[in-house]
PDB file of N, CA and C in Angstrom:
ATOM      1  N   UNK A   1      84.146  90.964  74.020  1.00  0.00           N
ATOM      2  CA  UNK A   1      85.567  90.791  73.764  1.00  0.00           C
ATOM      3  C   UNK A   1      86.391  91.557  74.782  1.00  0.00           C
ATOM      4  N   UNK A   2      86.269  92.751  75.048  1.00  0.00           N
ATOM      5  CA  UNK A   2      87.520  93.703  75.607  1.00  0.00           C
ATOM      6  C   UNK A   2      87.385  95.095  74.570  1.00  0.00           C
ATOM      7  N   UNK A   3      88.472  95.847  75.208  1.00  0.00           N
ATOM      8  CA  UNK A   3      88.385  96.768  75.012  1.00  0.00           C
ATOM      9  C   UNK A   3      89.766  96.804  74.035  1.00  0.00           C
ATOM     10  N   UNK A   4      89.700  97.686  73.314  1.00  0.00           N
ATOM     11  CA  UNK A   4      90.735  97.807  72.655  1.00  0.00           C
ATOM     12  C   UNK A   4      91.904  96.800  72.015  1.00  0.00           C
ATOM     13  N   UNK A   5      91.312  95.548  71.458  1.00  0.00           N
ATOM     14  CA  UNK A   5      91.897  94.400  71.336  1.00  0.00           C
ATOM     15  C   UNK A   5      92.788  93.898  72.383  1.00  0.00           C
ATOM     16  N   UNK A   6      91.755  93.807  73.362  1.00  0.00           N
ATOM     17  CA  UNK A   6      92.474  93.409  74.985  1.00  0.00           C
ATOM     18  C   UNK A   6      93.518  93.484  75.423  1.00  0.00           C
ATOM     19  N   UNK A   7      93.691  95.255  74.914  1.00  0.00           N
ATOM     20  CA  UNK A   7      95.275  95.760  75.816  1.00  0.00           C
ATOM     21  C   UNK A   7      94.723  96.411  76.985  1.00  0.00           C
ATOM     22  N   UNK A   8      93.317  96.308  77.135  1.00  0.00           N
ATOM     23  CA  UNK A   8      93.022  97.422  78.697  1.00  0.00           C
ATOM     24  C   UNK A   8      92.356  96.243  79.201  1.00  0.00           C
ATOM     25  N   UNK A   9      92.296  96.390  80.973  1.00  0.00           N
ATOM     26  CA  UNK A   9      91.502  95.505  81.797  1.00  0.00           C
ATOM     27  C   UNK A   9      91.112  97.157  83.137  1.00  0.00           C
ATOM     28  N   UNK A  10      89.658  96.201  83.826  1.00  0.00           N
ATOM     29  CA  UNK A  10      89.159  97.251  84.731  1.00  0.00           C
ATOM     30  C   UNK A  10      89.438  96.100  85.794  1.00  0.00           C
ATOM     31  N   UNK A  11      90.258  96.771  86.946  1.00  0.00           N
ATOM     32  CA  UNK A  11      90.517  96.079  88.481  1.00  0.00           C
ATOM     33  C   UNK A  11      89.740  96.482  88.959  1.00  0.00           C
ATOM     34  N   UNK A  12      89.127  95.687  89.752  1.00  0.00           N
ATOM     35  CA  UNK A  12      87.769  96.082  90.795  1.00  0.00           C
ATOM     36  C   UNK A  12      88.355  95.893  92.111  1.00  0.00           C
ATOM     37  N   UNK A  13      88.314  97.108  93.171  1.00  0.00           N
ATOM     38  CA  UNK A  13      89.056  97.692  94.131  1.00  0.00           C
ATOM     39  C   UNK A  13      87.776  97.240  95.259  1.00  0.00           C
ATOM     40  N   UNK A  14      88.283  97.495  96.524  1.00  0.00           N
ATOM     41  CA  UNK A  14      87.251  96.799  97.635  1.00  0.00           C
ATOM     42  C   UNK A  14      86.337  97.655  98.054  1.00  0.00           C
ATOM     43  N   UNK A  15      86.623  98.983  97.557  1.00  0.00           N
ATOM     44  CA  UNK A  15      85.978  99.586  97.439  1.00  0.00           C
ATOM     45  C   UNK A  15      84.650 100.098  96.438  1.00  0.00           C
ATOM     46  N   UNK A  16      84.590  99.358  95.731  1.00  0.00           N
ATOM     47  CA  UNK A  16      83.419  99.073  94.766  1.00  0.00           C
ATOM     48  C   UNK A  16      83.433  99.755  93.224  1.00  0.00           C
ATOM     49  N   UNK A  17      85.192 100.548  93.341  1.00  0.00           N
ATOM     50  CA  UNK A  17      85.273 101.122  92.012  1.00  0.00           C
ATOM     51  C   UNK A  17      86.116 100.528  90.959  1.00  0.00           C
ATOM     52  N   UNK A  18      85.811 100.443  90.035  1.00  0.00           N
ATOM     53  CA  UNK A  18      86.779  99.865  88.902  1.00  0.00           C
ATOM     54  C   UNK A  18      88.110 101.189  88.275  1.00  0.00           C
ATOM     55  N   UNK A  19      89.149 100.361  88.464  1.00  0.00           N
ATOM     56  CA  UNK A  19      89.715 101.366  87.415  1.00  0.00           C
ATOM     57  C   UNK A  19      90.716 100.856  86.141  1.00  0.00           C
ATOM     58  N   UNK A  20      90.730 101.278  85.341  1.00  0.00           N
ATOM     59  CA  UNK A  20      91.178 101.235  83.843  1.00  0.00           C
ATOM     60  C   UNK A  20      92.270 101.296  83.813  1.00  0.00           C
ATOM     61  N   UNK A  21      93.515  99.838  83.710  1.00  0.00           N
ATOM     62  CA  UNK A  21      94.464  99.744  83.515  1.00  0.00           C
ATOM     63  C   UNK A  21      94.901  98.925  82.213  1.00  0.00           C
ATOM     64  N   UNK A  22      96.120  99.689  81.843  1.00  0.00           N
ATOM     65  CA  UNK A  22      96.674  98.908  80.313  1.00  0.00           C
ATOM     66  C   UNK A  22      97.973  98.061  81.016  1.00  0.00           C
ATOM     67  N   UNK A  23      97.969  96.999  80.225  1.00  0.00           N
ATOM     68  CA  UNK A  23      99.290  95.824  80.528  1.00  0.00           C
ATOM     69  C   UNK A  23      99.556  95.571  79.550  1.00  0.00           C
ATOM     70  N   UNK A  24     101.065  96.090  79.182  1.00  0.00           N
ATOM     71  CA  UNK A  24     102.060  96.127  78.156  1.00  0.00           C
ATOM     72  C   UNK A  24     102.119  94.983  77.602  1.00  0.00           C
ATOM     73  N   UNK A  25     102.198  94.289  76.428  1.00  0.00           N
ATOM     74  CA  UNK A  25     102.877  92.900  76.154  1.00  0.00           C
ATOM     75  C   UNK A  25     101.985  91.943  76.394  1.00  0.00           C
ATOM     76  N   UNK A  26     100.640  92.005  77.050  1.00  0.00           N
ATOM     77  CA  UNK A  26      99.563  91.226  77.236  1.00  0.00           C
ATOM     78  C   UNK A  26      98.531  91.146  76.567  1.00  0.00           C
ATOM     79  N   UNK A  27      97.678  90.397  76.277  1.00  0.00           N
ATOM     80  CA  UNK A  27      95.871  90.420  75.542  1.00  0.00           C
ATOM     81  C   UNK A  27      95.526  89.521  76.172  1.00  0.00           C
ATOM     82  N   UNK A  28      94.816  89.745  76.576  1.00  0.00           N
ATOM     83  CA  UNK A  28      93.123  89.471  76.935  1.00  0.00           C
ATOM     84  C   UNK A  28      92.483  88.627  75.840  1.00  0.00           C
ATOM     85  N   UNK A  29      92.020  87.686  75.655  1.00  0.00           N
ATOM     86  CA  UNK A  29      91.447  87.068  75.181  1.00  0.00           C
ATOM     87  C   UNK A  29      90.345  86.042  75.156  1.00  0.00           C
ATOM     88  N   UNK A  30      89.055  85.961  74.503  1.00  0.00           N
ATOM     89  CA  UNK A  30      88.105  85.056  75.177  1.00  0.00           C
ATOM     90  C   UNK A  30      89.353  83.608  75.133  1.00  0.00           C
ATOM     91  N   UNK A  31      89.996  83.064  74.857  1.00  0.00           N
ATOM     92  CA  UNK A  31      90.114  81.692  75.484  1.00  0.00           C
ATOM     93  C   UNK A  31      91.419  81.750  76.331  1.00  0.00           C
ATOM     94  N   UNK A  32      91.630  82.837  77.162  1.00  0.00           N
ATOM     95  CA  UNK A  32      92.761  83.052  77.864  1.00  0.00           C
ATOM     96  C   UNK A  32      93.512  84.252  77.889  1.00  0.00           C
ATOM     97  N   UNK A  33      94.741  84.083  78.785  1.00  0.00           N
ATOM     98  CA  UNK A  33      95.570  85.294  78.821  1.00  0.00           C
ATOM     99  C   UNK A  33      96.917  84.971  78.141  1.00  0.00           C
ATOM    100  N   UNK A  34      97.233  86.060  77.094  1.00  0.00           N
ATOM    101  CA  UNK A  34      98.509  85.499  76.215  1.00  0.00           C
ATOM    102  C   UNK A  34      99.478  86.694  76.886  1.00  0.00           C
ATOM    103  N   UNK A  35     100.568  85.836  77.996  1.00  0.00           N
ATOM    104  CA  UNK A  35     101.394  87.053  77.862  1.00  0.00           C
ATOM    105  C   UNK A  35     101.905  86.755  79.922  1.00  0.00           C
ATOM    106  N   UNK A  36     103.110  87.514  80.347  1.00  0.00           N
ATOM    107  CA  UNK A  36     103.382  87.134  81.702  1.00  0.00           C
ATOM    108  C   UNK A  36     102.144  88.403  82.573  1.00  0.00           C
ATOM    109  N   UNK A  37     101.738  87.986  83.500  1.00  0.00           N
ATOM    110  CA  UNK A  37     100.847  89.002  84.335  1.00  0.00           C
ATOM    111  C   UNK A  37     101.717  89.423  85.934  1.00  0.00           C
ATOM    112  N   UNK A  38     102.618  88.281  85.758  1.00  0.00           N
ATOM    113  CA  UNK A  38     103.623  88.870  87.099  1.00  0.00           C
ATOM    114  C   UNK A  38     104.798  90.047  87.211  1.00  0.00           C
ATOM    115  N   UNK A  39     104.873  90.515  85.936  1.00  0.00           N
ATOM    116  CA  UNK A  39     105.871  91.261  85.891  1.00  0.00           C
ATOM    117  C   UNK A  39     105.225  92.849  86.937  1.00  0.00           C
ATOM    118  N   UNK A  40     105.402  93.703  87.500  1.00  0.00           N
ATOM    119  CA  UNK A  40     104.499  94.986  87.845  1.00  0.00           C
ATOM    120  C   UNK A  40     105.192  96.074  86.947  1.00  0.00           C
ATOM    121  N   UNK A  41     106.316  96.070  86.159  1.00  0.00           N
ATOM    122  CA  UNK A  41     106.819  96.765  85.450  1.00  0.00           C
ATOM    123  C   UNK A  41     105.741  96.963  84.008  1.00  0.00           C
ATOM    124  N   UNK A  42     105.005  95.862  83.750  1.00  0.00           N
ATOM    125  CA  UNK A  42     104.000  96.083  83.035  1.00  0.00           C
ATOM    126  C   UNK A  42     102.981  96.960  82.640  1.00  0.00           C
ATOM    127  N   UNK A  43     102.412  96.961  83.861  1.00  0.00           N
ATOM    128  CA  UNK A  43     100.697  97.466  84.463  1.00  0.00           C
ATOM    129  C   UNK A  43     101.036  99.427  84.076  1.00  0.00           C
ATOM    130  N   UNK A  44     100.296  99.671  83.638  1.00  0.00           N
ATOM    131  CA  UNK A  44     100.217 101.466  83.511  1.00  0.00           C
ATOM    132  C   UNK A  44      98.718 101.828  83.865  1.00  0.00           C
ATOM    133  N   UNK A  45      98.795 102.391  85.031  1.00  0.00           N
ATOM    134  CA  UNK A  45      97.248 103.070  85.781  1.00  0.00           C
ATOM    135  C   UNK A  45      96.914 104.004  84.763  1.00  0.00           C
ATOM    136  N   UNK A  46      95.803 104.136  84.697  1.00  0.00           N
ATOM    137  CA  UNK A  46      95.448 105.082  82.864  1.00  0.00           C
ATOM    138  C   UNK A  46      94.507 106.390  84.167  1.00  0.00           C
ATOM    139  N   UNK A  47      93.917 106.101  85.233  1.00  0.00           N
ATOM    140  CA  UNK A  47      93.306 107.125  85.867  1.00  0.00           C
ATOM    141  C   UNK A  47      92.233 107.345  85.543  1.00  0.00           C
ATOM    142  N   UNK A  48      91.540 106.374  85.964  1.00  0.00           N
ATOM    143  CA  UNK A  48      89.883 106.247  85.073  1.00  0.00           C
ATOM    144  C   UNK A  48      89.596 105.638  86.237  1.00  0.00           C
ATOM    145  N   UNK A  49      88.717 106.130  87.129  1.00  0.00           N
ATOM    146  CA  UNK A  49      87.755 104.951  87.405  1.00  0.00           C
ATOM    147  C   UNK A  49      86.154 105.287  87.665  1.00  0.00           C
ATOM    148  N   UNK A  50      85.883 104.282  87.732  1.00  0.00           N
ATOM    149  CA  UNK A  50      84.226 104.343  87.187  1.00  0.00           C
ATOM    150  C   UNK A  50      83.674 103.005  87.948  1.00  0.00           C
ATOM    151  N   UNK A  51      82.198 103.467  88.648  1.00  0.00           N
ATOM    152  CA  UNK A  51      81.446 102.586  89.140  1.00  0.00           C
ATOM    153  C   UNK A  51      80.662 101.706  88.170  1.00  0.00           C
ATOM    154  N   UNK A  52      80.656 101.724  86.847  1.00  0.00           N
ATOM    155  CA  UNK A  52      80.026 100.694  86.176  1.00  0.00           C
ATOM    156  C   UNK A  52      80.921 100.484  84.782  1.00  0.00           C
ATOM    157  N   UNK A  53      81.083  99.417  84.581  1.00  0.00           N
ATOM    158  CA  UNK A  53      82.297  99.462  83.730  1.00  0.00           C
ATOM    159  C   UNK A  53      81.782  99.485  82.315  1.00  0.00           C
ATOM    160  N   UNK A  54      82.245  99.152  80.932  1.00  0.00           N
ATOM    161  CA  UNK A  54      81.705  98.625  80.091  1.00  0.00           C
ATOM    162  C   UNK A  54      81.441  97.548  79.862  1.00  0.00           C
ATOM    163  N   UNK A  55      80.275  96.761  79.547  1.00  0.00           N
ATOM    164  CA  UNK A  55      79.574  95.323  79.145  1.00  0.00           C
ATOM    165  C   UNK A  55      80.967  94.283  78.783  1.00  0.00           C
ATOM    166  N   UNK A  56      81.990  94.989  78.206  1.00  0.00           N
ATOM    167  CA  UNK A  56      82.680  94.219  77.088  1.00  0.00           C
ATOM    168  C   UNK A  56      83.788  93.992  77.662  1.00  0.00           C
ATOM    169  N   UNK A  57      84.459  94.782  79.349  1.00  0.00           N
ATOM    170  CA  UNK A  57      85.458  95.025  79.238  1.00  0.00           C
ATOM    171  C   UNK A  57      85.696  93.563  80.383  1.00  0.00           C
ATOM    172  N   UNK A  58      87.197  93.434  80.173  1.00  0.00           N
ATOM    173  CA  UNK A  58      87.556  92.440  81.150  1.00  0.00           C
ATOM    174  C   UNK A  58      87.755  92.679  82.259  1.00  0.00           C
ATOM    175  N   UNK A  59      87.205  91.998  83.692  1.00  0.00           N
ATOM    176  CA  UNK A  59      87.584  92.536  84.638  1.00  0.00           C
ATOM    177  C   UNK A  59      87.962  91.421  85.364  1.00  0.00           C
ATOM    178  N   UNK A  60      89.361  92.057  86.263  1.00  0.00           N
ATOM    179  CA  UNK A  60      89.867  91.261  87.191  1.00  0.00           C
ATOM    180  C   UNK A  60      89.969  91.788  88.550  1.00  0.00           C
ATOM    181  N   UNK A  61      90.195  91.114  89.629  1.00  0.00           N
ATOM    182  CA  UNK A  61      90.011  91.285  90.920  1.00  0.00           C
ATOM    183  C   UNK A  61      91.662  91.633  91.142  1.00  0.00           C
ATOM    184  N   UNK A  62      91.417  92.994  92.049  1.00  0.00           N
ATOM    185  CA  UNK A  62      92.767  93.512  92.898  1.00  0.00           C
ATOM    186  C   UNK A  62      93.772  92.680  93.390  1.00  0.00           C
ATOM    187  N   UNK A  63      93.267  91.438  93.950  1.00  0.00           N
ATOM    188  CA  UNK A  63      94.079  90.532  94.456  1.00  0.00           C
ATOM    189  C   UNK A  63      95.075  89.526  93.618  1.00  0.00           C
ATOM    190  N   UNK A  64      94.246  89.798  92.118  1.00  0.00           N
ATOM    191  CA  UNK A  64      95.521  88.986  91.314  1.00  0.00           C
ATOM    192  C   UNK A  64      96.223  89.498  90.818  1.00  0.00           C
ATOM    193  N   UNK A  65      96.416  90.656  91.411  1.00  0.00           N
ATOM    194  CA  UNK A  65      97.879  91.914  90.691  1.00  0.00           C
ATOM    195  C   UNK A  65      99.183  91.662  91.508  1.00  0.00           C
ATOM    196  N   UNK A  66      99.996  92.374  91.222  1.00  0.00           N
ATOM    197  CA  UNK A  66     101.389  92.397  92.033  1.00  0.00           C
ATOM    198  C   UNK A  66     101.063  93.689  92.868  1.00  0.00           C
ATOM    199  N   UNK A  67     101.727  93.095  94.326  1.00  0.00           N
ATOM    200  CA  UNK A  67     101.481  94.324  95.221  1.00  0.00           C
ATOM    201  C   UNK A  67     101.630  96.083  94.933  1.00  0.00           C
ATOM    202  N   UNK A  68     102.325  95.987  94.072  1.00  0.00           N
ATOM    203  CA  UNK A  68     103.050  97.235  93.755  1.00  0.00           C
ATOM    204  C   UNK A  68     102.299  98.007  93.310  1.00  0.00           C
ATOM    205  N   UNK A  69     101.260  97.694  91.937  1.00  0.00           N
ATOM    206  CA  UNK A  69     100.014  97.468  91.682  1.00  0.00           C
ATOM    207  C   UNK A  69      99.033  98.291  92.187  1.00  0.00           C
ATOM    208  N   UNK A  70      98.509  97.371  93.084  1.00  0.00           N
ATOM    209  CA  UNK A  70      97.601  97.549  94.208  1.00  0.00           C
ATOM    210  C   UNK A  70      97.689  98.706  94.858  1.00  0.00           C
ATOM    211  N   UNK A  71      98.740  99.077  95.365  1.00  0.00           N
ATOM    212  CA  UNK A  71      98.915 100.360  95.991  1.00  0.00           C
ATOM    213  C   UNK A  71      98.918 101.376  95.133  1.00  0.00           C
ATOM    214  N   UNK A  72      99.233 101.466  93.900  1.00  0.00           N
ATOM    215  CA  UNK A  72      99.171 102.156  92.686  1.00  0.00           C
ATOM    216  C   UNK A  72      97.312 102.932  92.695  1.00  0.00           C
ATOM    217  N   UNK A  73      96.142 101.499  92.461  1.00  0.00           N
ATOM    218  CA  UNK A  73      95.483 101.822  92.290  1.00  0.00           C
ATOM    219  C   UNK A  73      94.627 102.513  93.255  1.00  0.00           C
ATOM    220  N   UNK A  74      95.180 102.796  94.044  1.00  0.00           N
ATOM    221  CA  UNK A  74      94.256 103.191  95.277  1.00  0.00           C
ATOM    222  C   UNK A  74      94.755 105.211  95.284  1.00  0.00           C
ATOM    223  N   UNK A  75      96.075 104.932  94.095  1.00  0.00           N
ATOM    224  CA  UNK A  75      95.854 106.975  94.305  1.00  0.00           C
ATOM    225  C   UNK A  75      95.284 107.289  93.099  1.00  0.00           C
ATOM    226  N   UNK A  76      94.230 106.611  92.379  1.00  0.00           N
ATOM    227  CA  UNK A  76      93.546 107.168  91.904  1.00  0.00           C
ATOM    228  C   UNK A  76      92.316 108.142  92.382  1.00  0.00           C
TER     229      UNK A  76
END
């Protein structure tokens, strides 16, 4: 399923680490995403990251974030 009734997702960075972000107003869900993913006012970096994630958790690729984002996750 996700983590926490799919208010957290792990971005996987090009660098090979995941890190643990929450998106406000969104879930995760096995038959989709309920909720806007373009906003960057959303996204809150939680400061976790970890080379192996959990089995359960959802993960999405760096590139489908908003730039703002992206640069965010890299001062972890």
């Amino acid at each position: 399923m996700g983590l926490k009734h799919g208010k957290y997702i792990y971005v996987e960075r090009a660098d090979g680490y995941y890190v643990k972000v929450r998106v406000l107003g969104v879930r995760f869900r096995r038959g989709g995403v309920e909720g806007d993913l373009s906003d960057p006012s959303r996204y809150v970096i939680i400061g976790f990251k970890t080379k192996k994630p959990p089995h359960t958790a959802v993960i999405v690729s760096e590139e489908s974030l908003p730039q703002t984002v992206r640069e965010k996750l890299y001062s972890v």
